[in-house]
C-alpha atoms as a PDB file:
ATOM      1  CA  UNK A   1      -3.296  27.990   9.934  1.00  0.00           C
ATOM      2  CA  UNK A   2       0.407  27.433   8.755  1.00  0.00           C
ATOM      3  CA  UNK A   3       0.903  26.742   4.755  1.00  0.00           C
ATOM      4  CA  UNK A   4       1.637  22.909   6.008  1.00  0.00           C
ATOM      5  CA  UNK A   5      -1.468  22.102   8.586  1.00  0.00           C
ATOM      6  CA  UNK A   6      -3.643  23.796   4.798  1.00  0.00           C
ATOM      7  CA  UNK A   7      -1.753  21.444   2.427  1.00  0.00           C
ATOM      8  CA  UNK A   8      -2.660  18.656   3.896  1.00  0.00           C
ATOM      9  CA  UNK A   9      -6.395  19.150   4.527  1.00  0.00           C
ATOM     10  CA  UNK A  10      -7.120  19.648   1.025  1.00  0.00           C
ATOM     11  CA  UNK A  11      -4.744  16.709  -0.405  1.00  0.00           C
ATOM     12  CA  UNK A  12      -7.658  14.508   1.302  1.00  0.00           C
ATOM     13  CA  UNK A  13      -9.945  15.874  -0.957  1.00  0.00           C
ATOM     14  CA  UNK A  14      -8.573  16.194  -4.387  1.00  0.00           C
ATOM     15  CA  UNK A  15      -5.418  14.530  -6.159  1.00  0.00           C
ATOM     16  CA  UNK A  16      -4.815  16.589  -9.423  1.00  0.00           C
ATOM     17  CA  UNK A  17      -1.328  17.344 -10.664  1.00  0.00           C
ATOM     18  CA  UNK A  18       0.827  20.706 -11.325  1.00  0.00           C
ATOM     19  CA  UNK A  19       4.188  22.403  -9.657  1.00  0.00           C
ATOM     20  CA  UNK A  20       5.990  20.965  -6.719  1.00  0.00           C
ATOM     21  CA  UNK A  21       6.196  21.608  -2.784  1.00  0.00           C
ATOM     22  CA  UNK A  22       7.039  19.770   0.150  1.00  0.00           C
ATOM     23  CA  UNK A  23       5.868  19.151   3.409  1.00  0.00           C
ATOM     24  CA  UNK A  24       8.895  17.483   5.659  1.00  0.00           C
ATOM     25  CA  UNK A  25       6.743  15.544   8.360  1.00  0.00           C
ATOM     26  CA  UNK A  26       9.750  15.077  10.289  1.00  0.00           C
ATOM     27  CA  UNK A  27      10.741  18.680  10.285  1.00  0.00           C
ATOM     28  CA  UNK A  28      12.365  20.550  13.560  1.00  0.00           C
ATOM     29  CA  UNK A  29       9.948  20.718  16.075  1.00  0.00           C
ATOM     30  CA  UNK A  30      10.329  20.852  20.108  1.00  0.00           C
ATOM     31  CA  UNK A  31       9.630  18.789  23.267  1.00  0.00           C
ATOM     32  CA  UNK A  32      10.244  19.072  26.893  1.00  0.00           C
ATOM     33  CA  UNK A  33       8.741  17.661  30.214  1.00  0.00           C
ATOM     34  CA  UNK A  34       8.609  19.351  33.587  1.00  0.00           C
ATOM     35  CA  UNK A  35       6.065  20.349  36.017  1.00  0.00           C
ATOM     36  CA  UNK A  36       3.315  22.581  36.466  1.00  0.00           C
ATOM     37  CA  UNK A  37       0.099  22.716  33.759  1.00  0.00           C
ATOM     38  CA  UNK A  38      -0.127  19.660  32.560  1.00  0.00           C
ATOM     39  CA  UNK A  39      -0.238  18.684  29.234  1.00  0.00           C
ATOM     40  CA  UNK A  40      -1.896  15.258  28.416  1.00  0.00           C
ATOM     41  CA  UNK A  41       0.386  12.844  26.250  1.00  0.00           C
ATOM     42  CA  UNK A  42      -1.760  10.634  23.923  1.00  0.00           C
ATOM     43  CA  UNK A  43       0.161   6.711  22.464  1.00  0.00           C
ATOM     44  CA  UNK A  44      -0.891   5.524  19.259  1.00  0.00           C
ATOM     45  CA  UNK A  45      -1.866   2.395  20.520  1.00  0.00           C
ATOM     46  CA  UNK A  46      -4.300   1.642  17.476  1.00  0.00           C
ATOM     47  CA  UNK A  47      -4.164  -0.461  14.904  1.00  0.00           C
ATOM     48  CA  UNK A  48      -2.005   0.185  11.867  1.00  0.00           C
ATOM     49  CA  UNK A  49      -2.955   1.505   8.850  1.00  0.00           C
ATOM     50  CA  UNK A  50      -2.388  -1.467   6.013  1.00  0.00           C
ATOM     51  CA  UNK A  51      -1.247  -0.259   2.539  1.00  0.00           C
ATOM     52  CA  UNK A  52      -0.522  -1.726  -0.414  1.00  0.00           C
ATOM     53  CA  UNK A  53       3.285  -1.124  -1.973  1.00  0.00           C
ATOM     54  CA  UNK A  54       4.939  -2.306  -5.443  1.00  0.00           C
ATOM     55  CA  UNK A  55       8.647  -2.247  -6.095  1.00  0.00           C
ATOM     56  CA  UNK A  56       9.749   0.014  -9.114  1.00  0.00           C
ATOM     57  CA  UNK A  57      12.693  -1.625 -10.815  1.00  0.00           C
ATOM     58  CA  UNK A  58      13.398   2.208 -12.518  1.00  0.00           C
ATOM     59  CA  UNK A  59      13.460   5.890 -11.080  1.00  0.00           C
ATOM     60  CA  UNK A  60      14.175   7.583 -14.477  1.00  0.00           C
ATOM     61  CA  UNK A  61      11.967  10.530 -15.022  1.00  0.00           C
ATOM     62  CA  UNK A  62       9.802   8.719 -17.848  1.00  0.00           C
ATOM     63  CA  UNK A  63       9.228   6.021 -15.537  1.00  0.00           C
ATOM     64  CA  UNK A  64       7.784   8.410 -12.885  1.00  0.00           C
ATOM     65  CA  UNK A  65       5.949   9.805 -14.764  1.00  0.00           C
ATOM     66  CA  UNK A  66       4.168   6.588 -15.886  1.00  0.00           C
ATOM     67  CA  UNK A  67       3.327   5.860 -12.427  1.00  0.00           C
ATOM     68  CA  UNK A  68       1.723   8.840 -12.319  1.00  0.00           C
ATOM     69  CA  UNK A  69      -0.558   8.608 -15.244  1.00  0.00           C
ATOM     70  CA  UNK A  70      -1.324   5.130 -14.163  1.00  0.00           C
ATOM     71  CA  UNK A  71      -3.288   6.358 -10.983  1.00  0.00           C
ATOM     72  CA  UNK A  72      -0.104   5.685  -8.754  1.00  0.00           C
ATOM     73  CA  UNK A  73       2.291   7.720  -6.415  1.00  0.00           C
ATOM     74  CA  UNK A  74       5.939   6.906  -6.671  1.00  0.00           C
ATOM     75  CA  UNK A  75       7.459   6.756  -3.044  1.00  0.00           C
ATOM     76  CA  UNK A  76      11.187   5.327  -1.330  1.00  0.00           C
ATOM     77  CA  UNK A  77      11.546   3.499   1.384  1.00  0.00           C
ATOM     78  CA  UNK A  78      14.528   4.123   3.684  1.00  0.00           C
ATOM     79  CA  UNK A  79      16.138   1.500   5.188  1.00  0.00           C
ATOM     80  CA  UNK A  80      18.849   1.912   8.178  1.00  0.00           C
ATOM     81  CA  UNK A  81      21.809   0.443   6.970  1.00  0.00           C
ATOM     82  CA  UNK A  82      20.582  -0.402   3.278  1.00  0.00           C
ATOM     83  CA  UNK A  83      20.324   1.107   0.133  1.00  0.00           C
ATOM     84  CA  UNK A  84      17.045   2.995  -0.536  1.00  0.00           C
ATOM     85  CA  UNK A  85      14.246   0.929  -1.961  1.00  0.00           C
ATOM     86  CA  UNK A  86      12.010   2.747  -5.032  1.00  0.00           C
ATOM     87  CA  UNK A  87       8.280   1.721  -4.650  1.00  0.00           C
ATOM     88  CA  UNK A  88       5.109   2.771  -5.277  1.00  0.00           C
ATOM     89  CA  UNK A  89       1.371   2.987  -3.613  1.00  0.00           C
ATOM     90  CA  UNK A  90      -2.146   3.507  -5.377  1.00  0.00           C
ATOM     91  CA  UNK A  91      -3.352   6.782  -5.224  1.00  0.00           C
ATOM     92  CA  UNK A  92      -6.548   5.577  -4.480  1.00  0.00           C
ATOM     93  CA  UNK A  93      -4.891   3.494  -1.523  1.00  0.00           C
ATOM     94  CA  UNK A  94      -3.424   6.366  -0.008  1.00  0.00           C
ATOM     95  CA  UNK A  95      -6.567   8.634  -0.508  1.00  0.00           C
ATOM     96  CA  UNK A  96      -8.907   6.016   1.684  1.00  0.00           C
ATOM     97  CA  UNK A  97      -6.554   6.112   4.535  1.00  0.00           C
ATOM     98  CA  UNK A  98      -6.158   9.848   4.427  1.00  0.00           C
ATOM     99  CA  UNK A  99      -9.825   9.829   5.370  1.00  0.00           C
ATOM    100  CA  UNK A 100      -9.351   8.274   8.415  1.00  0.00           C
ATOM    101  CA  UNK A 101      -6.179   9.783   9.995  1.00  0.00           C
ATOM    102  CA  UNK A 102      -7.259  13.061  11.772  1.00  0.00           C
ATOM    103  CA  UNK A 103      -5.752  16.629  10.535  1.00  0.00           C
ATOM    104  CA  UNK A 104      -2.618  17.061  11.474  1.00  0.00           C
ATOM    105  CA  UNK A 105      -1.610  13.261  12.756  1.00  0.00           C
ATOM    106  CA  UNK A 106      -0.346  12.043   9.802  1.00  0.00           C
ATOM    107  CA  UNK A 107       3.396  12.831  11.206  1.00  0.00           C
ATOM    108  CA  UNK A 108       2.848  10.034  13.804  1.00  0.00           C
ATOM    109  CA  UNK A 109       0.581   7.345  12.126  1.00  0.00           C
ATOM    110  CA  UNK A 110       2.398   4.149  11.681  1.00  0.00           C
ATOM    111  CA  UNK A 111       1.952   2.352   8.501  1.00  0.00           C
ATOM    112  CA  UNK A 112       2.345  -1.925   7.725  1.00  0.00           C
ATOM    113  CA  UNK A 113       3.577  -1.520   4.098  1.00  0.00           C
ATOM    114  CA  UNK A 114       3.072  -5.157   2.537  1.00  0.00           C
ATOM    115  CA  UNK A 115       4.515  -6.025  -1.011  1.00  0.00           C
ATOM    116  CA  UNK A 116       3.612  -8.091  -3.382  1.00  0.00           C
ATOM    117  CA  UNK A 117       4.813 -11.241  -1.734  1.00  0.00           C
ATOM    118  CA  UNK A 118       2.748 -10.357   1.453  1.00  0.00           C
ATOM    119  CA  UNK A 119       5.756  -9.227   3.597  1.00  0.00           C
ATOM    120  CA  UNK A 120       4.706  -6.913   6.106  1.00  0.00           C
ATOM    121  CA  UNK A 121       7.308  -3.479   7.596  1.00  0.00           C
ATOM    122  CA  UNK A 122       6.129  -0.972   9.840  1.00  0.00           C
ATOM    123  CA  UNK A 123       7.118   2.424   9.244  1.00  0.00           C
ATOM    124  CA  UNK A 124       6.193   6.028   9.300  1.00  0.00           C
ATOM    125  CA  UNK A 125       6.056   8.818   6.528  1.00  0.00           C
ATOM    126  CA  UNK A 126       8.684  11.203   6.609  1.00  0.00           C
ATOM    127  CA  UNK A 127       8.064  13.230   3.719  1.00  0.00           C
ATOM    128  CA  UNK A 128       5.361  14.096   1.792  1.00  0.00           C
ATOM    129  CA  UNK A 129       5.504  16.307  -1.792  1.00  0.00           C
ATOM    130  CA  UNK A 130       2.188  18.105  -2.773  1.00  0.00           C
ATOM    131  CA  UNK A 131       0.961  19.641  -5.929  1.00  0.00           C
ATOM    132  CA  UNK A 132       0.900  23.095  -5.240  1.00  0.00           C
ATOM    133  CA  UNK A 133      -2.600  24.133  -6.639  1.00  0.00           C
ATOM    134  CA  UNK A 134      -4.183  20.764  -6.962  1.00  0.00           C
ATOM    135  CA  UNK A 135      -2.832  19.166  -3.783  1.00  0.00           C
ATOM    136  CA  UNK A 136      -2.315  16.177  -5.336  1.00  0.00           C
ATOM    137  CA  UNK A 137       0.531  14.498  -3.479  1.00  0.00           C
ATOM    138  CA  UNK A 138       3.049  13.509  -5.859  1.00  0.00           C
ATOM    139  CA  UNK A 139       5.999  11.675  -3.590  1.00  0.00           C
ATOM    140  CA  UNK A 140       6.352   9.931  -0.785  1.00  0.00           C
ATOM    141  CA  UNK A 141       9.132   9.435   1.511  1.00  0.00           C
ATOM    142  CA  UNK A 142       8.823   6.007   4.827  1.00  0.00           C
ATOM    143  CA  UNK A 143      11.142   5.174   7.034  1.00  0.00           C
ATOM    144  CA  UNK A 144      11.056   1.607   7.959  1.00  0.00           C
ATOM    145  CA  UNK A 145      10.621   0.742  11.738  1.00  0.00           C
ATOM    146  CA  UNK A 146      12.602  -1.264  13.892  1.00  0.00           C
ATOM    147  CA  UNK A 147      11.551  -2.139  17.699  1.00  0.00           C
ATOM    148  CA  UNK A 148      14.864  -2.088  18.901  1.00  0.00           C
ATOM    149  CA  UNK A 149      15.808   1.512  16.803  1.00  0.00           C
ATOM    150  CA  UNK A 150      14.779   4.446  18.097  1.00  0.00           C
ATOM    151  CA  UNK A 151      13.275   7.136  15.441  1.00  0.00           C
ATOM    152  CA  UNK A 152      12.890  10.586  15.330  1.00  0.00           C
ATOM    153  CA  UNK A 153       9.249  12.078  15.150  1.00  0.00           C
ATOM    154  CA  UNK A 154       7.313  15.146  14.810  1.00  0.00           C
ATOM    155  CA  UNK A 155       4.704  14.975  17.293  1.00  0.00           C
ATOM    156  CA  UNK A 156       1.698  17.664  16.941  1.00  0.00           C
ATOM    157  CA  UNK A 157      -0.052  19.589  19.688  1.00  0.00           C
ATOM    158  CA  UNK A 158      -3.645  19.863  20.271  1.00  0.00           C
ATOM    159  CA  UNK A 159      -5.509  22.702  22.390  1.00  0.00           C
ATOM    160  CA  UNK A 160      -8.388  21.343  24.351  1.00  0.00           C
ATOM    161  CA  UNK A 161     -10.377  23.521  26.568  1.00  0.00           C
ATOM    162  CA  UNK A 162     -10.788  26.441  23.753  1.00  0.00           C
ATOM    163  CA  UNK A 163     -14.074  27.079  24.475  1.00  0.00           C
ATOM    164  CA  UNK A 164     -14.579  27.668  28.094  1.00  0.00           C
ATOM    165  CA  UNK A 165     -10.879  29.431  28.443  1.00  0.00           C
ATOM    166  CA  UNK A 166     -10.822  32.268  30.986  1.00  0.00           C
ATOM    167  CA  UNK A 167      -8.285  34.415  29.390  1.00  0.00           C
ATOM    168  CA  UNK A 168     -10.310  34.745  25.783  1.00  0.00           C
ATOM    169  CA  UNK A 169     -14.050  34.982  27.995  1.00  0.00           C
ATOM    170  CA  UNK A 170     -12.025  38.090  29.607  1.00  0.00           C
ATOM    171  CA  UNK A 171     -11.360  39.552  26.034  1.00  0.00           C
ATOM    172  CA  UNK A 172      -7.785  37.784  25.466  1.00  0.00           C
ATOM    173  CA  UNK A 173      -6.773  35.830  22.163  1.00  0.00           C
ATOM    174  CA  UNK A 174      -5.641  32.590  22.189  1.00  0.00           C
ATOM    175  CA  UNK A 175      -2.372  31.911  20.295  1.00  0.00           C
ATOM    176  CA  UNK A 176      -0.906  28.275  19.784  1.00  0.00           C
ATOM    177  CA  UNK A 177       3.126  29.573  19.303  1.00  0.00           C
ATOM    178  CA  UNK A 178       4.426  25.546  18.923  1.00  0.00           C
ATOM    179  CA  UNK A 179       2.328  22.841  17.147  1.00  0.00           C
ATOM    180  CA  UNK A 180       4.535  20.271  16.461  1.00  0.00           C
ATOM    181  CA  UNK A 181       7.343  18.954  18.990  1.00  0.00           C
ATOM    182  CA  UNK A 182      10.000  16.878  17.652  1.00  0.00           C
ATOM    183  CA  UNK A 183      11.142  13.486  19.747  1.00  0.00           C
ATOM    184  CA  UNK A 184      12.974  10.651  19.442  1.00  0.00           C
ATOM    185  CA  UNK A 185      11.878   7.140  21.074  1.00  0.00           C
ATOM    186  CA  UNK A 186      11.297   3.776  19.902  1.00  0.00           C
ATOM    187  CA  UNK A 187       8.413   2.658  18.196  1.00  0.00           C
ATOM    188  CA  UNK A 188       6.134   1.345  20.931  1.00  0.00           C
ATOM    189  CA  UNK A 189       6.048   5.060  22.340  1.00  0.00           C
ATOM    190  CA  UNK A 190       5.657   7.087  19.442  1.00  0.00           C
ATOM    191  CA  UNK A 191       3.064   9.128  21.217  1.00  0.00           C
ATOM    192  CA  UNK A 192       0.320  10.106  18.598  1.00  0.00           C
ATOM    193  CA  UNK A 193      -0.341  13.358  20.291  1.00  0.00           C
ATOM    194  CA  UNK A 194       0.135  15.896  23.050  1.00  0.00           C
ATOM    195  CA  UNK A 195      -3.053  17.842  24.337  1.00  0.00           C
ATOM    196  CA  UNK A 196      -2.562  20.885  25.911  1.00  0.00           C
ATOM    197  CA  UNK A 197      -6.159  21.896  28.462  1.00  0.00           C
ATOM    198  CA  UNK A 198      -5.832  25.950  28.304  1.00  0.00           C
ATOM    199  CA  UNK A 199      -9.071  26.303  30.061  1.00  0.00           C
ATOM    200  CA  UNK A 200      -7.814  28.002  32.771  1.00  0.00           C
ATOM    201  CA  UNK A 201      -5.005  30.265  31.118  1.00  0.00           C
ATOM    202  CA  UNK A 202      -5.823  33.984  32.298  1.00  0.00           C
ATOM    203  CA  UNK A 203      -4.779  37.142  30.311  1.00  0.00           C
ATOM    204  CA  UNK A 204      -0.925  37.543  30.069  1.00  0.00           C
ATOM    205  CA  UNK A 205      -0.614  33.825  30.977  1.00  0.00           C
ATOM    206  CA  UNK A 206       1.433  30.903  28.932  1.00  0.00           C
ATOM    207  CA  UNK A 207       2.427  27.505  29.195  1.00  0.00           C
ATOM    208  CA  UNK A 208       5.950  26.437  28.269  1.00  0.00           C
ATOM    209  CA  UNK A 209       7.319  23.224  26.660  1.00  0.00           C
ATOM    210  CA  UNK A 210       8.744  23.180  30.361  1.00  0.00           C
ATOM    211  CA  UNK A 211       5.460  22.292  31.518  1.00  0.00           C
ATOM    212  CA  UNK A 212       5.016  19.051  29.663  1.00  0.00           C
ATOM    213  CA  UNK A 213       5.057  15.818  31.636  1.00  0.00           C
ATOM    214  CA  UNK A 214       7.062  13.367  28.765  1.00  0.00           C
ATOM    215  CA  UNK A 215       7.482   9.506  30.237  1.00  0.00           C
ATOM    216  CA  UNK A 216      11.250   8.594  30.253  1.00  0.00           C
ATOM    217  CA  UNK A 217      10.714   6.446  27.125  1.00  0.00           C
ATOM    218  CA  UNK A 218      10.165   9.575  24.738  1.00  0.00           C
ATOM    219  CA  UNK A 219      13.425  11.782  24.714  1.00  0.00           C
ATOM    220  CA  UNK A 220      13.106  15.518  23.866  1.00  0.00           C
ATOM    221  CA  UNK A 221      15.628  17.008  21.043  1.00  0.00           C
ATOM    222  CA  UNK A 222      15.213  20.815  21.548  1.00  0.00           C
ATOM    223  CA  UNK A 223      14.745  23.529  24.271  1.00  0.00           C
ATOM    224  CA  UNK A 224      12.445  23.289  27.006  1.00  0.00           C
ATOM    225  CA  UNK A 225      12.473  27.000  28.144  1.00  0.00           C
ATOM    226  CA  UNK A 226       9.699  27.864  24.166  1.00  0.00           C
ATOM    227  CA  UNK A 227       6.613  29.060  24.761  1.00  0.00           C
ATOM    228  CA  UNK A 228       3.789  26.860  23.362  1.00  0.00           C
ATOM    229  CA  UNK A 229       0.917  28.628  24.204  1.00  0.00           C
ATOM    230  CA  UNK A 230      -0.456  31.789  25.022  1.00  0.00           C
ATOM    231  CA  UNK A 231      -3.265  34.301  26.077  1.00  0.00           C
ATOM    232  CA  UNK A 232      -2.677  37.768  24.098  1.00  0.00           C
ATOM    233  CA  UNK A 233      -4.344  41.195  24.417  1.00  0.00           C
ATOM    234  CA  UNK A 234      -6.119  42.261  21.742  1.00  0.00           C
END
């Protein structure tokens, strides 16, 4: 399990504060489409996840640091076009819908941030900063959406199939080499993530980026020709 996919497992289950580190959401990853195996694209046509957000009129260090000790996580919202916009979310906010987004989807769950005055703006998290040994997170970084504005997202990959695959029942070992793809489409097809069925990968067999079937609407940013799974000897 990479250092990233363990951070943010245990930031669902404790906020406590210490050092810094940083998890970029919308970090290189790749895509592709093709032919061959196919690998089953999932849209995140659910529901939204609602939180709370409060402008910050200051972003001096003593001010940050009284959001903090208030129970609160200082975040930014970027804006195409506009200046960034300081804010900030309850901690306890943030923790509840943690709770419901599954490990590793985070990257691709779309959030309606409404202010105070109960104006509503999609937008995804870009960036999140952890506490290193109490995985508190300490920072946030959104994007705001626009339907008409395409965005760039990191979309993960999911293995189904593990258990009845014929390449580890032969004595092979399963190894995920990709699991996040990076894409760029407009909101409406942010997918919320790609399944790859290995059930039937033999020994010395793989399935390349190549192999994904992508609709039109999502674009891929990187090299088709990776490797995003494959069956190892031991």
């Amino acid at each position: 399990m990479r250092l990233c996919d363990l951070l943010e497992i245990r930031a669902r289950a404790r906020l406590r504060a210490c050092a810094r580190i940083y998890y970029d959401i919308s970090g290189t990853g790749i895509h592709g489409r093709g032919h061959g195996h196919r690998i089953t694209v999932l849209y995140n046509f659910g529901g939204d996840m609602q939180l709370n957000v409060f402008k910050r009129t200051l972003s001096t260090k003593g001010e940050v640091n009284r959001i903090r000790r208030e129970g609160n996580i200082p975040a930014i919202l970027y804006v195409k076009g506009k200046e960034t916009q300081p804010l900030f979310v309850r901690a306890v906010d943030l923790e509840t819908i943690l709770r419901t987004i599954p490990t590793g989807r985070l990257s691709t769950t779309v959030f309606s941030l409404a202010d105070e005055q109960g104006k509503q703006r999609k937008a995804i998290l870009k960036e999140i900063q952890y506490e290193p040994t109490s995985y508190r997170v300490r920072h946030l970084d959104f994007e705001e959406l626009f339907d008409h504005l395409e965005v760039n997202v990191k979309v993960p990959i999911e293995m189904v199939g593990t258990v009845d695959c014929i390449g580890v029942k032969l004595g092979g070992i399963l190894r995920q080499i990709i699991r996040f793809l990076r894409v760029r489409c407009l909101p409406k097809d942010i997918p919320e993530v790609l399944r790859i069925d290995v059930k039937n990968l033999g020994q010395n067999e793989s399935k390349r980026l190549g192999d994904l079937e992508i609709p039109q609407t999502v674009r891929p940013l990187t090299d088709l020709k990776e490797v995003a799974v494959l069956i190892a000897k031991r």
